[in-house]
PDB file of N, CA and C in Angstrom:
ATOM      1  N   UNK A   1      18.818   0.903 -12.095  1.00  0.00           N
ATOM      2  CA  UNK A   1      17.803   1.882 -12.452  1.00  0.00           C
ATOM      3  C   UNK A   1      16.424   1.473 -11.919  1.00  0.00           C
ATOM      4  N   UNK A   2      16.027   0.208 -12.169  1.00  0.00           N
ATOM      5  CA  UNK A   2      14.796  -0.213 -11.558  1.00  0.00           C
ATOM      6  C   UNK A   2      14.827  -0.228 -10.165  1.00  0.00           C
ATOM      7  N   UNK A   3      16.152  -0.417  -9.733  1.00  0.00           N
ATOM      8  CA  UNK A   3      15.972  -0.785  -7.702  1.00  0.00           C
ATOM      9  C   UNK A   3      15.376   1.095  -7.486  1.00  0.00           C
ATOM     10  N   UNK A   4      15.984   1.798  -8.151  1.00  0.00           N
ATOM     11  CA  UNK A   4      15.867   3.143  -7.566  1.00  0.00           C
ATOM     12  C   UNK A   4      14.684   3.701  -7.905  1.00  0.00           C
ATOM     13  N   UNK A   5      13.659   3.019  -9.062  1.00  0.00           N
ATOM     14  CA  UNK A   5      12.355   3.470  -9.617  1.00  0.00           C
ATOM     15  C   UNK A   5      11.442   3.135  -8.264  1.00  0.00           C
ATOM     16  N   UNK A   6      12.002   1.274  -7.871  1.00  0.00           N
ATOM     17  CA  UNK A   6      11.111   0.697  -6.865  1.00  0.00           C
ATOM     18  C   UNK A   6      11.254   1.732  -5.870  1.00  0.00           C
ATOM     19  N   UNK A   7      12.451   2.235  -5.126  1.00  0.00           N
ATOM     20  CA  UNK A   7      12.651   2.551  -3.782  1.00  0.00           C
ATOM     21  C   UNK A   7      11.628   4.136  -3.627  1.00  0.00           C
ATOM     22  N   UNK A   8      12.071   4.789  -4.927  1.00  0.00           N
ATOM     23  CA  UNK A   8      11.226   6.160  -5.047  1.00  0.00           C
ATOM     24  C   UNK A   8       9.469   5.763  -5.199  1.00  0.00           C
ATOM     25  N   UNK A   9       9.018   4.130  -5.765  1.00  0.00           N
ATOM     26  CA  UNK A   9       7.695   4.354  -5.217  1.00  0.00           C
ATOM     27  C   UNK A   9       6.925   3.637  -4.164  1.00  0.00           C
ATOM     28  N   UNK A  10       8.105   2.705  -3.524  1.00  0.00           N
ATOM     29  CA  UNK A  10       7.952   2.252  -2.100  1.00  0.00           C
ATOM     30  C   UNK A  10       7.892   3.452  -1.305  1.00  0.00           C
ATOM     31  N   UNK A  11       8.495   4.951  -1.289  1.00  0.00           N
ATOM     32  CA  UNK A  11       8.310   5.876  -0.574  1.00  0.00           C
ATOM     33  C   UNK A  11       7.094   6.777  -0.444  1.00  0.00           C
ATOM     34  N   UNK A  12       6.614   6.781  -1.876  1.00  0.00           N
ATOM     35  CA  UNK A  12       5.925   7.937  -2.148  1.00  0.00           C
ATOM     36  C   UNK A  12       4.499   6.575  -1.865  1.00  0.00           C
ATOM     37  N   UNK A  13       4.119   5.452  -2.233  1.00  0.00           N
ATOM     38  CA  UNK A  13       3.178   4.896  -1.932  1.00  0.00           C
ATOM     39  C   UNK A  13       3.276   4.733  -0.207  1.00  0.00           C
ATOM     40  N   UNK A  14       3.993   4.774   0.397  1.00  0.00           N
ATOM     41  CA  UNK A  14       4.019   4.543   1.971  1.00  0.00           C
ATOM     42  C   UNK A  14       3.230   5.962   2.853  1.00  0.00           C
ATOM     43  N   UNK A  15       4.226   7.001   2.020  1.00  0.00           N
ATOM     44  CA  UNK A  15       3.473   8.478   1.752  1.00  0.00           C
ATOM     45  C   UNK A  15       2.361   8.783   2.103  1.00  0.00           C
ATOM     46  N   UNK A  16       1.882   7.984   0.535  1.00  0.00           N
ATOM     47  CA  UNK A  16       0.510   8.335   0.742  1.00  0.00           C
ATOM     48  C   UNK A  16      -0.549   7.312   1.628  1.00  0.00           C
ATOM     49  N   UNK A  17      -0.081   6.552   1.987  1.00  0.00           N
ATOM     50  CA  UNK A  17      -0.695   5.367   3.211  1.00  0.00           C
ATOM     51  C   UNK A  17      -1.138   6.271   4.311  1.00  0.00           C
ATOM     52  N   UNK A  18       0.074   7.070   4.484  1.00  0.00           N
ATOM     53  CA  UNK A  18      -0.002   7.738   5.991  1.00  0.00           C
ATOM     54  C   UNK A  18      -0.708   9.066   6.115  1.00  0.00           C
ATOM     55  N   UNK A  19      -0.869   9.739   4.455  1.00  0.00           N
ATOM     56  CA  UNK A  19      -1.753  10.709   4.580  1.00  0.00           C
ATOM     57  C   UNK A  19      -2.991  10.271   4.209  1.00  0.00           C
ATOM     58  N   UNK A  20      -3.670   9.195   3.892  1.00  0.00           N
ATOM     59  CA  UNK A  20      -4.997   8.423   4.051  1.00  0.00           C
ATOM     60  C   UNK A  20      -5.225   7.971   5.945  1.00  0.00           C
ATOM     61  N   UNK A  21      -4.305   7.561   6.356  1.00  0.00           N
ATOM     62  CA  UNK A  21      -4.237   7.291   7.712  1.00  0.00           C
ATOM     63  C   UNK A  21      -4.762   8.779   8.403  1.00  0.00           C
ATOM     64  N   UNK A  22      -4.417  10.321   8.017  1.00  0.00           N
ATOM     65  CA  UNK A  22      -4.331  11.285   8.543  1.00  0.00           C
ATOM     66  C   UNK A  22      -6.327  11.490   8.290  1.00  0.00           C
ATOM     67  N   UNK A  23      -6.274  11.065   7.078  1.00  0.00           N
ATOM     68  CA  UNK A  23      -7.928  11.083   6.665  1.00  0.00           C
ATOM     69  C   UNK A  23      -9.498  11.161   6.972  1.00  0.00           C
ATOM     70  N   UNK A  24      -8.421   9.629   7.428  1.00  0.00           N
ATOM     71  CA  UNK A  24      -8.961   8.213   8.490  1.00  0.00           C
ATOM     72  C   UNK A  24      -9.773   9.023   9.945  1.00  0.00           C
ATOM     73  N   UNK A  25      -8.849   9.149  10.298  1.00  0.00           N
ATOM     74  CA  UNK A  25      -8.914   9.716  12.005  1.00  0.00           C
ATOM     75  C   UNK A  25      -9.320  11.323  11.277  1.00  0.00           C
ATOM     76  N   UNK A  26      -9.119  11.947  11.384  1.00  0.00           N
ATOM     77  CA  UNK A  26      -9.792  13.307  11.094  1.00  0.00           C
ATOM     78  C   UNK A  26     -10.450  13.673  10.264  1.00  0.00           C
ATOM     79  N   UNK A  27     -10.952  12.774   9.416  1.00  0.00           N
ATOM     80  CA  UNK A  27     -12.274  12.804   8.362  1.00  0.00           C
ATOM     81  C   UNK A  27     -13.252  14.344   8.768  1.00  0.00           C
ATOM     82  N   UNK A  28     -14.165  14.894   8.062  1.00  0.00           N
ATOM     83  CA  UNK A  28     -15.006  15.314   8.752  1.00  0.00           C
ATOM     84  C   UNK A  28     -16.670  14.829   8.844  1.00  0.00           C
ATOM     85  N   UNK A  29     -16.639  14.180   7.650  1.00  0.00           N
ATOM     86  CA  UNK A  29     -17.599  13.008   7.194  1.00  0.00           C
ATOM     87  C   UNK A  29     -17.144  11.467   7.461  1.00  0.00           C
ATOM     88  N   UNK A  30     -18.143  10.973   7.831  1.00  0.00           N
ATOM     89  CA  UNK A  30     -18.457   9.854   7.645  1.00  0.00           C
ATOM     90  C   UNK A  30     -18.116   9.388   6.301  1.00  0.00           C
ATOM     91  N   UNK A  31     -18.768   9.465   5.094  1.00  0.00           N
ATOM     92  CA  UNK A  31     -18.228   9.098   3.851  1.00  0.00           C
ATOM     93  C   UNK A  31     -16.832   9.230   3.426  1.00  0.00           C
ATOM     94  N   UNK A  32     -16.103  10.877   3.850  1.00  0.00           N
ATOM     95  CA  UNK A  32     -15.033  10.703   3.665  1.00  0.00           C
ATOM     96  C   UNK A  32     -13.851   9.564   4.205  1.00  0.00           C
ATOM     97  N   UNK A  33     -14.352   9.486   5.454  1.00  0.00           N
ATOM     98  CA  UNK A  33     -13.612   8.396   6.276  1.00  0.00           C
ATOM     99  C   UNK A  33     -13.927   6.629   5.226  1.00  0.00           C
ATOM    100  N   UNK A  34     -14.690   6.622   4.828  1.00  0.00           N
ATOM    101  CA  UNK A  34     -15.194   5.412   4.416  1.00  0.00           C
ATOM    102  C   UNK A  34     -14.299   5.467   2.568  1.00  0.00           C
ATOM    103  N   UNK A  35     -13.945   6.381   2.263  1.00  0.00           N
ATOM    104  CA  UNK A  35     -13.361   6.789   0.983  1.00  0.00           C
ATOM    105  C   UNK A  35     -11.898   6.667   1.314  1.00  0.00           C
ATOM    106  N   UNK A  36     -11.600   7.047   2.563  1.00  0.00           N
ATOM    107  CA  UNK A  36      -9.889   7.083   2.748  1.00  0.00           C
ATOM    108  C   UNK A  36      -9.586   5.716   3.090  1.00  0.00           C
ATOM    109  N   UNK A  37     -10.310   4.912   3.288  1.00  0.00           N
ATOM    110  CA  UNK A  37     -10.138   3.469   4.240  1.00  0.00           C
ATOM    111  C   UNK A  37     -10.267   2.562   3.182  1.00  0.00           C
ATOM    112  N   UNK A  38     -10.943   3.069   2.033  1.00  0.00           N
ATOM    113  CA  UNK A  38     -10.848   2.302   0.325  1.00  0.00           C
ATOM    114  C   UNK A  38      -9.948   2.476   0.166  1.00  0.00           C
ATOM    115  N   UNK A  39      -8.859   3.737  -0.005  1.00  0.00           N
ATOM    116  CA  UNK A  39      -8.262   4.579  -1.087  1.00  0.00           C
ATOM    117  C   UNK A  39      -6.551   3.516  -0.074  1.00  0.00           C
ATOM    118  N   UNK A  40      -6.969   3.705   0.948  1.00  0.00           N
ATOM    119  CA  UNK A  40      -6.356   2.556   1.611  1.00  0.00           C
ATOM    120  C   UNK A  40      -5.941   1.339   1.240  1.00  0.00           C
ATOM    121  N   UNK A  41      -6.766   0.230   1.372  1.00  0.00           N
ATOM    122  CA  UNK A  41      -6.957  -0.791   0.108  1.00  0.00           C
ATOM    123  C   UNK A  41      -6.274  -0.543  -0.925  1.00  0.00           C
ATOM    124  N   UNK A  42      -6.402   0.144  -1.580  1.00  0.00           N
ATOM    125  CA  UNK A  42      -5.644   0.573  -3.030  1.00  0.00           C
ATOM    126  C   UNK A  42      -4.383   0.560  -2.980  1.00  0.00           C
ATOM    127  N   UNK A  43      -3.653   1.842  -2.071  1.00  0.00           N
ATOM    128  CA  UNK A  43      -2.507   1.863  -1.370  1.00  0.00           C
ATOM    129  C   UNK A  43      -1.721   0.779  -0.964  1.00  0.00           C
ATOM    130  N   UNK A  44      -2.235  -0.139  -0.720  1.00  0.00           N
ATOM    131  CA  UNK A  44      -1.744  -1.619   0.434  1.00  0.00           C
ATOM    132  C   UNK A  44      -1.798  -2.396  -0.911  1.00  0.00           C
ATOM    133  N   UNK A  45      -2.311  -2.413  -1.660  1.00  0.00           N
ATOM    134  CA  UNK A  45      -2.242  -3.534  -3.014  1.00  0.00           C
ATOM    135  C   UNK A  45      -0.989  -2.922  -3.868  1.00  0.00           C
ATOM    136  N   UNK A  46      -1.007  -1.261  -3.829  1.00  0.00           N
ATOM    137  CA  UNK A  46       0.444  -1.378  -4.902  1.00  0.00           C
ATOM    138  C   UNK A  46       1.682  -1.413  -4.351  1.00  0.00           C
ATOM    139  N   UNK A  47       1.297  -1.315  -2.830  1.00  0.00           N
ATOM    140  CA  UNK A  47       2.518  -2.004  -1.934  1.00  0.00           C
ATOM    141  C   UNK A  47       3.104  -2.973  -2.448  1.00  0.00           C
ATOM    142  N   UNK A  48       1.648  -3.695  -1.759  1.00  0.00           N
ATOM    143  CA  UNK A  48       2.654  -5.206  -2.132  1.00  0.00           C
ATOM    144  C   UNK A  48       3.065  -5.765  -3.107  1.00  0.00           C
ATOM    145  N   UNK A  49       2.103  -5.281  -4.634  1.00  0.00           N
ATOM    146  CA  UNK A  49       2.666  -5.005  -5.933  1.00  0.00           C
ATOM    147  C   UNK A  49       4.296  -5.047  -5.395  1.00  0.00           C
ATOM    148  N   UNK A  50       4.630  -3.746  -5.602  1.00  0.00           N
ATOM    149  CA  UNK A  50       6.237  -3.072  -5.281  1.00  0.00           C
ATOM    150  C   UNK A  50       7.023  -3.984  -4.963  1.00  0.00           C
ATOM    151  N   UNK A  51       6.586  -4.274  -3.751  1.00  0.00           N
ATOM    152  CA  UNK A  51       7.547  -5.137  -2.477  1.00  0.00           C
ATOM    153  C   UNK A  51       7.319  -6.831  -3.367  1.00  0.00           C
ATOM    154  N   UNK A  52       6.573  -7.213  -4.065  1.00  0.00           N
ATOM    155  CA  UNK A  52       6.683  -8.237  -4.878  1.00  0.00           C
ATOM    156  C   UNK A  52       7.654  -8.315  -6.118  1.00  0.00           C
ATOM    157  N   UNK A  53       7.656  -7.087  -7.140  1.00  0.00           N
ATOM    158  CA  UNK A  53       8.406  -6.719  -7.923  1.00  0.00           C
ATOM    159  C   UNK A  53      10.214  -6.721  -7.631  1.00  0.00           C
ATOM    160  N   UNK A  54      10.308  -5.956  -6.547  1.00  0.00           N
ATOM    161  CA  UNK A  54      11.574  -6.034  -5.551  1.00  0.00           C
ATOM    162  C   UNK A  54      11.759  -7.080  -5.090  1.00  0.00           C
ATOM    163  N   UNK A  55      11.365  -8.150  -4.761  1.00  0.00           N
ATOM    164  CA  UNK A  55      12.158  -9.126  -3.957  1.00  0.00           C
ATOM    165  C   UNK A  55      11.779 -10.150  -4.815  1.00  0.00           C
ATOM    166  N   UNK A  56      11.181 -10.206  -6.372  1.00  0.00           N
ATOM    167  CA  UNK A  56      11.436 -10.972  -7.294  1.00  0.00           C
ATOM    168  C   UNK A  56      10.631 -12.251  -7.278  1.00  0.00           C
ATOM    169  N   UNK A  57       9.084 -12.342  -6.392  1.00  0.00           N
ATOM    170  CA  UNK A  57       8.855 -13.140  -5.891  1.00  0.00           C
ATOM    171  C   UNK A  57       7.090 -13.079  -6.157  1.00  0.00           C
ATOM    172  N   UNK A  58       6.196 -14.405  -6.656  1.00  0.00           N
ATOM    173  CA  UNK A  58       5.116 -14.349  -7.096  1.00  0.00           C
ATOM    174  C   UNK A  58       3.731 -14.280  -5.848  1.00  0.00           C
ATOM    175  N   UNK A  59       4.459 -14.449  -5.105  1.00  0.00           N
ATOM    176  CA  UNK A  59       3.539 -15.012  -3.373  1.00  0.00           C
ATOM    177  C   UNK A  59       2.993 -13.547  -3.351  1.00  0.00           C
ATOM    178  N   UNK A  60       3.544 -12.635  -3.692  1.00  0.00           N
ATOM    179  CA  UNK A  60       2.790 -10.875  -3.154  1.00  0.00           C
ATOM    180  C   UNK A  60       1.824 -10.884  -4.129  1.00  0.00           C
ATOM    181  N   UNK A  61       1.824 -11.063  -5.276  1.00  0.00           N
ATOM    182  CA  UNK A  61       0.677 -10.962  -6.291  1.00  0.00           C
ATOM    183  C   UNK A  61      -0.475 -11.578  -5.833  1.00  0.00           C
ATOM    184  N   UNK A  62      -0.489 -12.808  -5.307  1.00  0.00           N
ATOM    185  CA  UNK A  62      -1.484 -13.656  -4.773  1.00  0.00           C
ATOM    186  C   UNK A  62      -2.206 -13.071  -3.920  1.00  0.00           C
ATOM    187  N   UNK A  63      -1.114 -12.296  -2.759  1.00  0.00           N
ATOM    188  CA  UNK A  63      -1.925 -11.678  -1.832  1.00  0.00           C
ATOM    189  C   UNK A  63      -2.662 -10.445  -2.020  1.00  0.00           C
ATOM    190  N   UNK A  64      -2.207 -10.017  -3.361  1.00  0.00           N
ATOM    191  CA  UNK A  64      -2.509  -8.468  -3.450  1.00  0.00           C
ATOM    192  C   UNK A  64      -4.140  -8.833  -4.020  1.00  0.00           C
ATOM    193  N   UNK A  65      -4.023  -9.818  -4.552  1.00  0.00           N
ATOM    194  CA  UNK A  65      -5.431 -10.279  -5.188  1.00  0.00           C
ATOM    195  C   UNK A  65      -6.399 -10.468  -4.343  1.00  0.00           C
ATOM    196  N   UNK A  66      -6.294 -11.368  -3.213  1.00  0.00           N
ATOM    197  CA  UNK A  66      -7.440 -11.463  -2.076  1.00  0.00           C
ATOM    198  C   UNK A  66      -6.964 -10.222  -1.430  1.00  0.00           C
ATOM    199  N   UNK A  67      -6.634  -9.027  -1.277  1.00  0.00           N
ATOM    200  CA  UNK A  67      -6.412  -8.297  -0.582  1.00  0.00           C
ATOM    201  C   UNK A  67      -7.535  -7.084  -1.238  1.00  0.00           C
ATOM    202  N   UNK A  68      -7.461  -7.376  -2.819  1.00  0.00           N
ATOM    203  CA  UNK A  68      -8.283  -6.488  -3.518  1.00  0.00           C
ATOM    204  C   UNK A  68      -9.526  -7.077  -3.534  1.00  0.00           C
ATOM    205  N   UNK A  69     -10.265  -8.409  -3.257  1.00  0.00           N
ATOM    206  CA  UNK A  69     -11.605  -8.833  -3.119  1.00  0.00           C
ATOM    207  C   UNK A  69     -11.910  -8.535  -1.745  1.00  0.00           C
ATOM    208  N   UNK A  70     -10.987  -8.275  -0.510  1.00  0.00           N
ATOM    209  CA  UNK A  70     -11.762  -8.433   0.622  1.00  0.00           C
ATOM    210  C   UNK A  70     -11.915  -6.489   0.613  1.00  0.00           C
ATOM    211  N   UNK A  71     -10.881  -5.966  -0.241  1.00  0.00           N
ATOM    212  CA  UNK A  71     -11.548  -4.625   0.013  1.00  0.00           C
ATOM    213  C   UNK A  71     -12.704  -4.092  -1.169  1.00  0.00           C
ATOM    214  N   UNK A  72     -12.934  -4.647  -1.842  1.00  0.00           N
ATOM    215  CA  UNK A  72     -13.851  -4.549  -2.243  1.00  0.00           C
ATOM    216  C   UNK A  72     -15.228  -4.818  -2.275  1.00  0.00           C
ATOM    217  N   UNK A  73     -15.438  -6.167  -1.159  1.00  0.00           N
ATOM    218  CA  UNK A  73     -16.370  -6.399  -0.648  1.00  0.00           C
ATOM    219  C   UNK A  73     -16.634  -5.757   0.648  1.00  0.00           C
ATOM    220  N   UNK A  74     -15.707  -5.381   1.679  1.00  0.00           N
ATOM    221  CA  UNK A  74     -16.013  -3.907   2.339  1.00  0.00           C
ATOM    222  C   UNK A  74     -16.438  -3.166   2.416  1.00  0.00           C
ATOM    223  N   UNK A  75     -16.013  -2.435   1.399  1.00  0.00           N
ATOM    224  CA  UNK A  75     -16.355  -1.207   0.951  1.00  0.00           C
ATOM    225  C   UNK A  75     -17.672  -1.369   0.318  1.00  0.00           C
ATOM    226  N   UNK A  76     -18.351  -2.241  -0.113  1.00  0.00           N
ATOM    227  CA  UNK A  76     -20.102  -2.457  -0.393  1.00  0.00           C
ATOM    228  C   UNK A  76     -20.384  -2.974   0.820  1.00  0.00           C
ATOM    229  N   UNK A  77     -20.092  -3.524   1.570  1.00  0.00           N
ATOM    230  CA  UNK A  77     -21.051  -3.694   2.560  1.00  0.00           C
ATOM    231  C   UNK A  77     -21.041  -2.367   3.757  1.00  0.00           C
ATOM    232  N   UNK A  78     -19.852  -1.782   3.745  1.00  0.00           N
ATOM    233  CA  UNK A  78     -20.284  -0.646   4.601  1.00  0.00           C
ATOM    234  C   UNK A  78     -20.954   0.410   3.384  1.00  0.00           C
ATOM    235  N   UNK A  79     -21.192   0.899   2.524  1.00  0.00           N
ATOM    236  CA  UNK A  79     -21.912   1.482   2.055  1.00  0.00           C
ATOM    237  C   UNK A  79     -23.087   1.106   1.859  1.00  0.00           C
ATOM    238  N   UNK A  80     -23.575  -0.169   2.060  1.00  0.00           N
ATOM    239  CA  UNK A  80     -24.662  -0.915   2.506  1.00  0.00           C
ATOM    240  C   UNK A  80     -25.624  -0.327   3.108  1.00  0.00           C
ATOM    241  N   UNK A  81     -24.636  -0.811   4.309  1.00  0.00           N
ATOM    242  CA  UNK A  81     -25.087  -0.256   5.802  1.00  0.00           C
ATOM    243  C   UNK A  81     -25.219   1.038   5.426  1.00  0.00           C
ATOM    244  N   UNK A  82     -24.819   1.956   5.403  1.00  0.00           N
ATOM    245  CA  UNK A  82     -24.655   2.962   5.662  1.00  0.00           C
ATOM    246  C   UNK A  82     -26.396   3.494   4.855  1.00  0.00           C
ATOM    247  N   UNK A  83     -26.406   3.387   3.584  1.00  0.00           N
ATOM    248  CA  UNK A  83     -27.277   3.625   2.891  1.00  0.00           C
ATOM    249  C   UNK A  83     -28.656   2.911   3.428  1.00  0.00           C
ATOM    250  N   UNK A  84     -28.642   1.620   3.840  1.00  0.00           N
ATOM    251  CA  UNK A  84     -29.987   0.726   4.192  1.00  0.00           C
ATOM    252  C   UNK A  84     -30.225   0.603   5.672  1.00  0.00           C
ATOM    253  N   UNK A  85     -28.781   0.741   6.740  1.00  0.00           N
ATOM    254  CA  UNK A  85     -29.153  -0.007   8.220  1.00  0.00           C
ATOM    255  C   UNK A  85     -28.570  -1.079   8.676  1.00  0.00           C
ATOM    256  N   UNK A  86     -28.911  -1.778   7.228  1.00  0.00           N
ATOM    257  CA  UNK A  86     -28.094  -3.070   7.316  1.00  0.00           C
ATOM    258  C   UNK A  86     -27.416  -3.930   6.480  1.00  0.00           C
ATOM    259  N   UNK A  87     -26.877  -5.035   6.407  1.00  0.00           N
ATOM    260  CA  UNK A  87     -25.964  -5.732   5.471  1.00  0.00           C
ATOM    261  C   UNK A  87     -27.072  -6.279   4.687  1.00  0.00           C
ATOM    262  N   UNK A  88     -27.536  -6.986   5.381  1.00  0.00           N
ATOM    263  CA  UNK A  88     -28.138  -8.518   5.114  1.00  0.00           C
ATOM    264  C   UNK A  88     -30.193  -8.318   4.906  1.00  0.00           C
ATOM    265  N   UNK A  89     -30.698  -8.277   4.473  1.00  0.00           N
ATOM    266  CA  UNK A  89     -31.726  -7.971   3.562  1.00  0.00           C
ATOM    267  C   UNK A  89     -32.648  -9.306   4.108  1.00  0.00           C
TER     268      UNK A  89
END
C-alpha cells in the first residue's frame, strides 16, 4: 500500500517539476520566473523526501536539508537584486 502511495507521488511531484520547468522558460514576468524556480526548490526537496522514504535510507533527508538552505538563500538574494541592483550592500 505504501510502495503504491510513494509511486502515485513520485509521479504527480515529477509532474509538477515539469510544469514549473514550463513556467520557467515561458514566464511572462520576471517575478513569475523567479517564483517558479522557488516553487522548484520545493518540488526537488519532496522528491528527494519520496525517493528517501522509498529506498529506506537517511542520506536523502540530509540532502533535502542543504538543498532547502541553498534555495532559500537564492531566492533572497535574487530578490535582492532584483529589488536593490545588487547583492552585497
Amino acid at each position: 500500500m505504501l510502495d503504491i502511495a510513494l509511486k502515485i507521488s513520485l509521479t504527480l511531484v515529477m509532474l509538477a517539476l515539469l510544469l514549473n520547468t514550463f513556467r520557467l522558460t515561458v514566464g511572462p514576468t520576471l517575478p513569475d520566473r523567479i517564483l517558479a524556480l522557488d516553487t522548484m526548490y520545493v518540488n526537488s526537496i519532496a522528491l528527494i523526501v519520496l525517493l528517501g522514504l522509498w529506498l529506506g535510507t537517511k542520506t536523502y533527508f540530509e540532502a533535502a536539508v542543504l538543498i532547502a538552505m541553498l534555495g532559500f538563500i537564492s531566492t533572497v538574494a535574487v530578490c535582492k537584486y532584483l529589488q536593490r541592483g545588487d547583492i552585497i550592500e
